[in-house]
N, C-alpha and C. Protein backbone atom coordinates (compact mmCIF):
# COMPACT_ATOMS: atom_id res chain seq x y z
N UNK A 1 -11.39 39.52 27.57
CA UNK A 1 -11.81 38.61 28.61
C UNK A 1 -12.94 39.24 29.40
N UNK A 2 -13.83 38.49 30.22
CA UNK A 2 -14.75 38.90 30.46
C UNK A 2 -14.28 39.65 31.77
N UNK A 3 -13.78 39.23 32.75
CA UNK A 3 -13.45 39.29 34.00
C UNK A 3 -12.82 41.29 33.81
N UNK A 4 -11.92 41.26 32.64
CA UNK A 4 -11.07 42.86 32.56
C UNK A 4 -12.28 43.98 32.53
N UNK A 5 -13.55 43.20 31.64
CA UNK A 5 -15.08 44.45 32.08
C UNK A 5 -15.28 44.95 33.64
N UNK A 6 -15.54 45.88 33.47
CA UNK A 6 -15.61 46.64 34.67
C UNK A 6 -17.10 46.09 35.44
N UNK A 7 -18.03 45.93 34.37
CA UNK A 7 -19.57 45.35 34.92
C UNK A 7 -19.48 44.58 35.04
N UNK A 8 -18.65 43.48 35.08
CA UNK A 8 -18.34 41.74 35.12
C UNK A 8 -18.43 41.64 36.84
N UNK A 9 -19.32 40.10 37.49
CA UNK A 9 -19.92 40.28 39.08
C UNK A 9 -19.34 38.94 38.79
N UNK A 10 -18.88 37.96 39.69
CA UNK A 10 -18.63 36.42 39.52
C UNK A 10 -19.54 36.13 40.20
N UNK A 11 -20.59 35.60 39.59
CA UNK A 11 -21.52 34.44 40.51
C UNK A 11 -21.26 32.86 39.73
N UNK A 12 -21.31 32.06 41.14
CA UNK A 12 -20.38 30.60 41.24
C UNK A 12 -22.14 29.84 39.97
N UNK A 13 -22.03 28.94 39.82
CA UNK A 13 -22.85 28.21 39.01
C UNK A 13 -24.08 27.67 40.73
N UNK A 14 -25.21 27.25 40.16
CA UNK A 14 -25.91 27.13 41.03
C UNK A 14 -25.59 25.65 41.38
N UNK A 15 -25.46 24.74 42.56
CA UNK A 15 -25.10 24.04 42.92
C UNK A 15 -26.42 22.45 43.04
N UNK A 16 -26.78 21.96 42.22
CA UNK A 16 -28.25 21.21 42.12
C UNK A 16 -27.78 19.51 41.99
N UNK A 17 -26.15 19.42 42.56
CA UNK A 17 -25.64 18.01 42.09
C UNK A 17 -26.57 17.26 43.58
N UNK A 18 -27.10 16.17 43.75
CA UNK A 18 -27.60 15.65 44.65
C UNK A 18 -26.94 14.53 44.36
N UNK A 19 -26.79 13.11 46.06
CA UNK A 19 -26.01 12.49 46.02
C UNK A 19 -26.59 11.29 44.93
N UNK A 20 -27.69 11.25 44.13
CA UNK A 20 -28.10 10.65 42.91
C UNK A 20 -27.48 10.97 42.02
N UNK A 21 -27.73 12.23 42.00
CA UNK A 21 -26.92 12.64 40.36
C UNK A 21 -25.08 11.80 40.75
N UNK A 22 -24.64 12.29 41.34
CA UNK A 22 -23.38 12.00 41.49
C UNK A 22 -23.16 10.36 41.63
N UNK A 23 -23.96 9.90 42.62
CA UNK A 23 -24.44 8.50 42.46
C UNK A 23 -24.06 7.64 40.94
N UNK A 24 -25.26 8.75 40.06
CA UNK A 24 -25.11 8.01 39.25
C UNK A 24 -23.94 8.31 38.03
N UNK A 25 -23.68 9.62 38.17
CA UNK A 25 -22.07 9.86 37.17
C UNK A 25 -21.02 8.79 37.67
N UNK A 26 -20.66 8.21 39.05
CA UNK A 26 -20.23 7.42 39.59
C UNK A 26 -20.33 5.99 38.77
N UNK A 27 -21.09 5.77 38.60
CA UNK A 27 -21.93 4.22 38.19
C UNK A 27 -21.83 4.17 36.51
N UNK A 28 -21.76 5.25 36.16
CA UNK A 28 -21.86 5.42 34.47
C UNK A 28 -20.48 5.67 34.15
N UNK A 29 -19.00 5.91 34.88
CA UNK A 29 -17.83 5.79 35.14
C UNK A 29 -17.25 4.42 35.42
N UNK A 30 -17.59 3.67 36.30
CA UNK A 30 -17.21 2.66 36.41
C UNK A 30 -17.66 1.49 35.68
N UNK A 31 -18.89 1.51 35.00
CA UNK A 31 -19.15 0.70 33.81
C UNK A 31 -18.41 1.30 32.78
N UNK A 32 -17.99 2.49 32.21
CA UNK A 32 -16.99 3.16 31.32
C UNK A 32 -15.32 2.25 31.88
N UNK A 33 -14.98 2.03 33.08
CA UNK A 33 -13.59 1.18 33.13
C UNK A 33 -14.09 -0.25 33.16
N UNK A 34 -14.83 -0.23 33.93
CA UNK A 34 -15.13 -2.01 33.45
C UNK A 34 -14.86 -2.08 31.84
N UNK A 35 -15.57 -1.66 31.10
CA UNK A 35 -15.33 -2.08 29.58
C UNK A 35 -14.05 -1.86 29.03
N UNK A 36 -13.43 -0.99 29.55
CA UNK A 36 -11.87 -0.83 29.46
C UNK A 36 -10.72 -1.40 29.62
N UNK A 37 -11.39 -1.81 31.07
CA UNK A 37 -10.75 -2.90 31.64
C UNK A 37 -10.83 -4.59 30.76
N UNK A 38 -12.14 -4.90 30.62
CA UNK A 38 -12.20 -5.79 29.74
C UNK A 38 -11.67 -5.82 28.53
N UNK A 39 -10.99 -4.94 27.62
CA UNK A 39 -10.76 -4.13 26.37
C UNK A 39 -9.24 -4.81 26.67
N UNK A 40 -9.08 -4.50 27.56
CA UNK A 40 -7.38 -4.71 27.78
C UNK A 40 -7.09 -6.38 27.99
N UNK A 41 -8.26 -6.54 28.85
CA UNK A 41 -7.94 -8.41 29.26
C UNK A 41 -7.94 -8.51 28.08
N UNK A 42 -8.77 -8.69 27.29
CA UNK A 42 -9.00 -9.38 25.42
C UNK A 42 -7.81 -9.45 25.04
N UNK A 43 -7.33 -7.86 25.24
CA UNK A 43 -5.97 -7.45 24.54
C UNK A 43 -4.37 -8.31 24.87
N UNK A 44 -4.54 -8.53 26.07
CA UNK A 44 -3.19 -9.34 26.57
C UNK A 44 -3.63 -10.69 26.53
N UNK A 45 -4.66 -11.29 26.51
CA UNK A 45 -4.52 -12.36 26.10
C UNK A 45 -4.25 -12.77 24.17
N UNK A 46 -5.00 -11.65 24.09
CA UNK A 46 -4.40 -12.00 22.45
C UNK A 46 -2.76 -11.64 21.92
N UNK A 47 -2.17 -11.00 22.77
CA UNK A 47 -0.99 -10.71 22.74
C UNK A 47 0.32 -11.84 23.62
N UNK A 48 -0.57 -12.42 24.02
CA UNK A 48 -0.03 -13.55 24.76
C UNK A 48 -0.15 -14.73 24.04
N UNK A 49 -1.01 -15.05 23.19
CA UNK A 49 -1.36 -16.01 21.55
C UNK A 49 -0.58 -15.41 21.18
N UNK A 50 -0.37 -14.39 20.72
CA UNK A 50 0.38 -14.14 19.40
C UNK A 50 1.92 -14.40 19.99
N UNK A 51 2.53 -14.15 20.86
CA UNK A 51 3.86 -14.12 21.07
C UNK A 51 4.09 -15.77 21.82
N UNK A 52 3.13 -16.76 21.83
CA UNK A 52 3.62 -18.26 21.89
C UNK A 52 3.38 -18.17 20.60
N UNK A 53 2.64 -17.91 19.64
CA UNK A 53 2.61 -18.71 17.94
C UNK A 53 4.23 -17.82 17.24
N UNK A 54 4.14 -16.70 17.70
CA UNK A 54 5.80 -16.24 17.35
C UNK A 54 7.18 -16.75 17.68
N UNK A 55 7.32 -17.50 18.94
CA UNK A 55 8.21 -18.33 19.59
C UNK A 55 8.03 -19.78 18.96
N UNK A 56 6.82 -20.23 19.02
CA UNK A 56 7.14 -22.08 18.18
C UNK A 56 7.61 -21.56 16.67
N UNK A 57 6.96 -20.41 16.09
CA UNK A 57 7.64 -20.40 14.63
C UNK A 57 9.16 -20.04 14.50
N UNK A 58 9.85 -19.36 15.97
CA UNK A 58 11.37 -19.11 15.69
C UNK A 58 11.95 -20.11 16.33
N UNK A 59 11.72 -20.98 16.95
CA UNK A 59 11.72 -22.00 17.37
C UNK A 59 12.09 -23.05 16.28
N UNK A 60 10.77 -23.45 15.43
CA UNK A 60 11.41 -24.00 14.37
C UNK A 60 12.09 -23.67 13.57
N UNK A 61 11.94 -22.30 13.26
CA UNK A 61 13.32 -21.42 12.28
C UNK A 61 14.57 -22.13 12.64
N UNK A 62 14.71 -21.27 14.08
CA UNK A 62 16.20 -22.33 14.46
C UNK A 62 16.36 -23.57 14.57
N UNK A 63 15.33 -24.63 14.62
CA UNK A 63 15.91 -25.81 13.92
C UNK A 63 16.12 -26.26 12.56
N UNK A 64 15.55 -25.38 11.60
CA UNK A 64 15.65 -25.62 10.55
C UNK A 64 16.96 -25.02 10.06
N UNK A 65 17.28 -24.12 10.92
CA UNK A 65 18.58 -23.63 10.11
C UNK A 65 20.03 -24.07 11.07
N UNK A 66 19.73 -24.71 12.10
CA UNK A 66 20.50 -25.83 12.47
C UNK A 66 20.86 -26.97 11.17
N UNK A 67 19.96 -27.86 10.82
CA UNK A 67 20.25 -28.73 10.25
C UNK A 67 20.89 -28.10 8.92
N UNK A 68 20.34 -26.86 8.48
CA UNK A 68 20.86 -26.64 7.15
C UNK A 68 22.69 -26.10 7.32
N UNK A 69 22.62 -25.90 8.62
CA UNK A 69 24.13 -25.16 8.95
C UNK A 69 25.03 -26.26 8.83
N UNK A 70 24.30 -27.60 9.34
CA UNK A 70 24.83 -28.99 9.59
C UNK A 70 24.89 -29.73 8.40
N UNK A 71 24.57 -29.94 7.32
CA UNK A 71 24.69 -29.94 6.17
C UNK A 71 25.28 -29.08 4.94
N UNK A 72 24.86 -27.73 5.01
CA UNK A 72 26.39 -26.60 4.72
C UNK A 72 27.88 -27.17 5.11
N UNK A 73 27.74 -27.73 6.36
CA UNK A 73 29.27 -27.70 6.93
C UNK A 73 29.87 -29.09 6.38
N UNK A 74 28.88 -30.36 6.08
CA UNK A 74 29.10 -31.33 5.62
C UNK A 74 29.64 -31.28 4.31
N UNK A 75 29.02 -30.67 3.60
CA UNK A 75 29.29 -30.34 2.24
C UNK A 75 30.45 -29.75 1.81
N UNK A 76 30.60 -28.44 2.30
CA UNK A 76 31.34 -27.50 2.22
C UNK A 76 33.27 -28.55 2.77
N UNK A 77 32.71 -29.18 3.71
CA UNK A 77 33.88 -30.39 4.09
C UNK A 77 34.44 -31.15 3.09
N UNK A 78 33.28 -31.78 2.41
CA UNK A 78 33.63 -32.73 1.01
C UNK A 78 34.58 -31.63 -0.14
N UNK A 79 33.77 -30.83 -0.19
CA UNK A 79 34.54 -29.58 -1.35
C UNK A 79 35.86 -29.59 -1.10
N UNK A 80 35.94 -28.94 0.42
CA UNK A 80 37.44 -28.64 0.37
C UNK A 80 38.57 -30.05 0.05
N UNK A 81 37.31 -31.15 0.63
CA UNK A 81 38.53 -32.55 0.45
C UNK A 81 38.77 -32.87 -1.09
N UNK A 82 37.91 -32.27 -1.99
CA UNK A 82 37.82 -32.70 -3.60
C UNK A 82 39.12 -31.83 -3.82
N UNK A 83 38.81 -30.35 -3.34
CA UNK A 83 39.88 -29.32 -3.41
C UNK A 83 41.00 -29.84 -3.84
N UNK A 84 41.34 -30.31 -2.37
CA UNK A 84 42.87 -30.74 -1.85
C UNK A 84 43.07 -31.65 -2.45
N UNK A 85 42.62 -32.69 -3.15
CA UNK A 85 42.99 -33.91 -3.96
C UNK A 85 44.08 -33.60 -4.56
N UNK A 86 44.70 -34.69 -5.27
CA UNK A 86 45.63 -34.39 -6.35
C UNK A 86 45.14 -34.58 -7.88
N UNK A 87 43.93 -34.42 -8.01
CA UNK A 87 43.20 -34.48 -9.73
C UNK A 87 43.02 -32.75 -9.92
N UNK A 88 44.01 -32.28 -10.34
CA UNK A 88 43.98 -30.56 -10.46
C UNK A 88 42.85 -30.54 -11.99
N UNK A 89 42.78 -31.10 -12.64
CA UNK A 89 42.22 -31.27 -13.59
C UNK A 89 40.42 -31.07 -13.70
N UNK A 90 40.70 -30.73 -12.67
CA UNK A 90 38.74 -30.67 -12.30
C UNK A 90 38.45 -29.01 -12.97
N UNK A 91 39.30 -28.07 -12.40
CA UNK A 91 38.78 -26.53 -13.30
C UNK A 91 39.41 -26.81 -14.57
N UNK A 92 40.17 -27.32 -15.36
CA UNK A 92 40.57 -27.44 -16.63
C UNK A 92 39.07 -27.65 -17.57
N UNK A 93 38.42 -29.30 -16.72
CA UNK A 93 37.10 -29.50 -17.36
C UNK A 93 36.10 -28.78 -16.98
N UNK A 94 35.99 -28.19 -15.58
CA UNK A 94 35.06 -26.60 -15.69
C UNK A 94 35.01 -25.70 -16.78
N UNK A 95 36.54 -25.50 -16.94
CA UNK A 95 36.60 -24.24 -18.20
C UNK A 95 35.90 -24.64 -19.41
N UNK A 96 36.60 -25.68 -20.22
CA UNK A 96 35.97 -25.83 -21.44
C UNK A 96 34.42 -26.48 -20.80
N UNK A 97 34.25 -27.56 -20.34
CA UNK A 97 32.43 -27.18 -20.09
C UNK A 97 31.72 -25.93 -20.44
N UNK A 98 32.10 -25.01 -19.83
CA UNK A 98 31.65 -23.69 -19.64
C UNK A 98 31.77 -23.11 -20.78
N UNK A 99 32.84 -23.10 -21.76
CA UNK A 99 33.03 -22.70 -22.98
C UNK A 99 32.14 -23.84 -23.92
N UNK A 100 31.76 -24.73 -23.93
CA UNK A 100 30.80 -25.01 -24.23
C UNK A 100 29.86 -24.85 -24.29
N UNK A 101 29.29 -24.87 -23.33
CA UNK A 101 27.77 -23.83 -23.13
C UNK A 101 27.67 -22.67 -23.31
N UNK A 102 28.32 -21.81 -23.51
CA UNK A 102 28.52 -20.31 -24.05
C UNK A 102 28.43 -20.50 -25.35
N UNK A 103 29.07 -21.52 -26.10
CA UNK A 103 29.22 -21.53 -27.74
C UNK A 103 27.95 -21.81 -27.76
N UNK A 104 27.12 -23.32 -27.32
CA UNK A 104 25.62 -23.31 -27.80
C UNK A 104 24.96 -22.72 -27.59
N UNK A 105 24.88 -22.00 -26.79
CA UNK A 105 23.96 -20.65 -26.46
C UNK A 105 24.25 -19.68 -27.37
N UNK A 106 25.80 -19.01 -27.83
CA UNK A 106 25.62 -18.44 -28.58
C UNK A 106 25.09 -18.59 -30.15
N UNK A 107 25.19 -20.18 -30.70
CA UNK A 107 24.75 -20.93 -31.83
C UNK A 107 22.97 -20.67 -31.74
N UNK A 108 22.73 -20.76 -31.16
CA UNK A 108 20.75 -21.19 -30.79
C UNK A 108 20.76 -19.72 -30.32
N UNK A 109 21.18 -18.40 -30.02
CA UNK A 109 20.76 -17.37 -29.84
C UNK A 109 21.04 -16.70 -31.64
N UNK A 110 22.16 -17.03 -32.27
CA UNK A 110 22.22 -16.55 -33.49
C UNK A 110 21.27 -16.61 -34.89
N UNK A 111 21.28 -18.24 -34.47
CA UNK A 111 20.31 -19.13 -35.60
C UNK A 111 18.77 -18.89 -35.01
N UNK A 112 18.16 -17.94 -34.18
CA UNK A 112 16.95 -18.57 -33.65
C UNK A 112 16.15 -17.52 -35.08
């Protein structure tokens, strides 16, 4: 370090700021936050667009998945009432259906 030299003298820097100069570091600072400042307005208003176009789109999300909940539940209602019927015979004709379509598939996968 310079200061631990024994020949080392501190002289201060010569002092030549006049109230212009400073004046104008002043003036070349505050046009530096003005633009900053402006930087930021841009910024929250575009962040203020973006979070109304994010709200009407969840907005409609949740109505769309209202109605689909409301229709799930309709459905899902009918099922259980087919359920509960007394025609037990409904998975009997599932099964062989199903064994049907397994055989032609396996016929047309053999013969292809």
């Amino acid at each position: 370090m310079r200061r631990a030299q024994a020949s080392y003298q501190y002289q201060p820097l010569p002092r030549v700021a006049t109230d212009d100069v400073l004046e104008h570091e002043n003036e070349r600072m505050a046009e530096e936050l003005s633009g900053k400042i402006s930087t930021l307005k841009h910024m929250s208003i575009e962040i203020g667009n973006e979070v109304r176009y994010q709200d009407k789109i969840l907005r409609s999300l949740d109505d769309d998945v209202d109605r689909s909940s409301g229709f799930l539940g309709r459905t899902m209602g009918r099922v259980l009432k087919l359920g509960k019927g007394n025609h037990n015979y409904y998975i009997f004709y599932l099964f062989l259906f199903s064994i049907f379509v397994f055989f032609l598939l396996y016929i047309v996968l053999k013969f292809r």
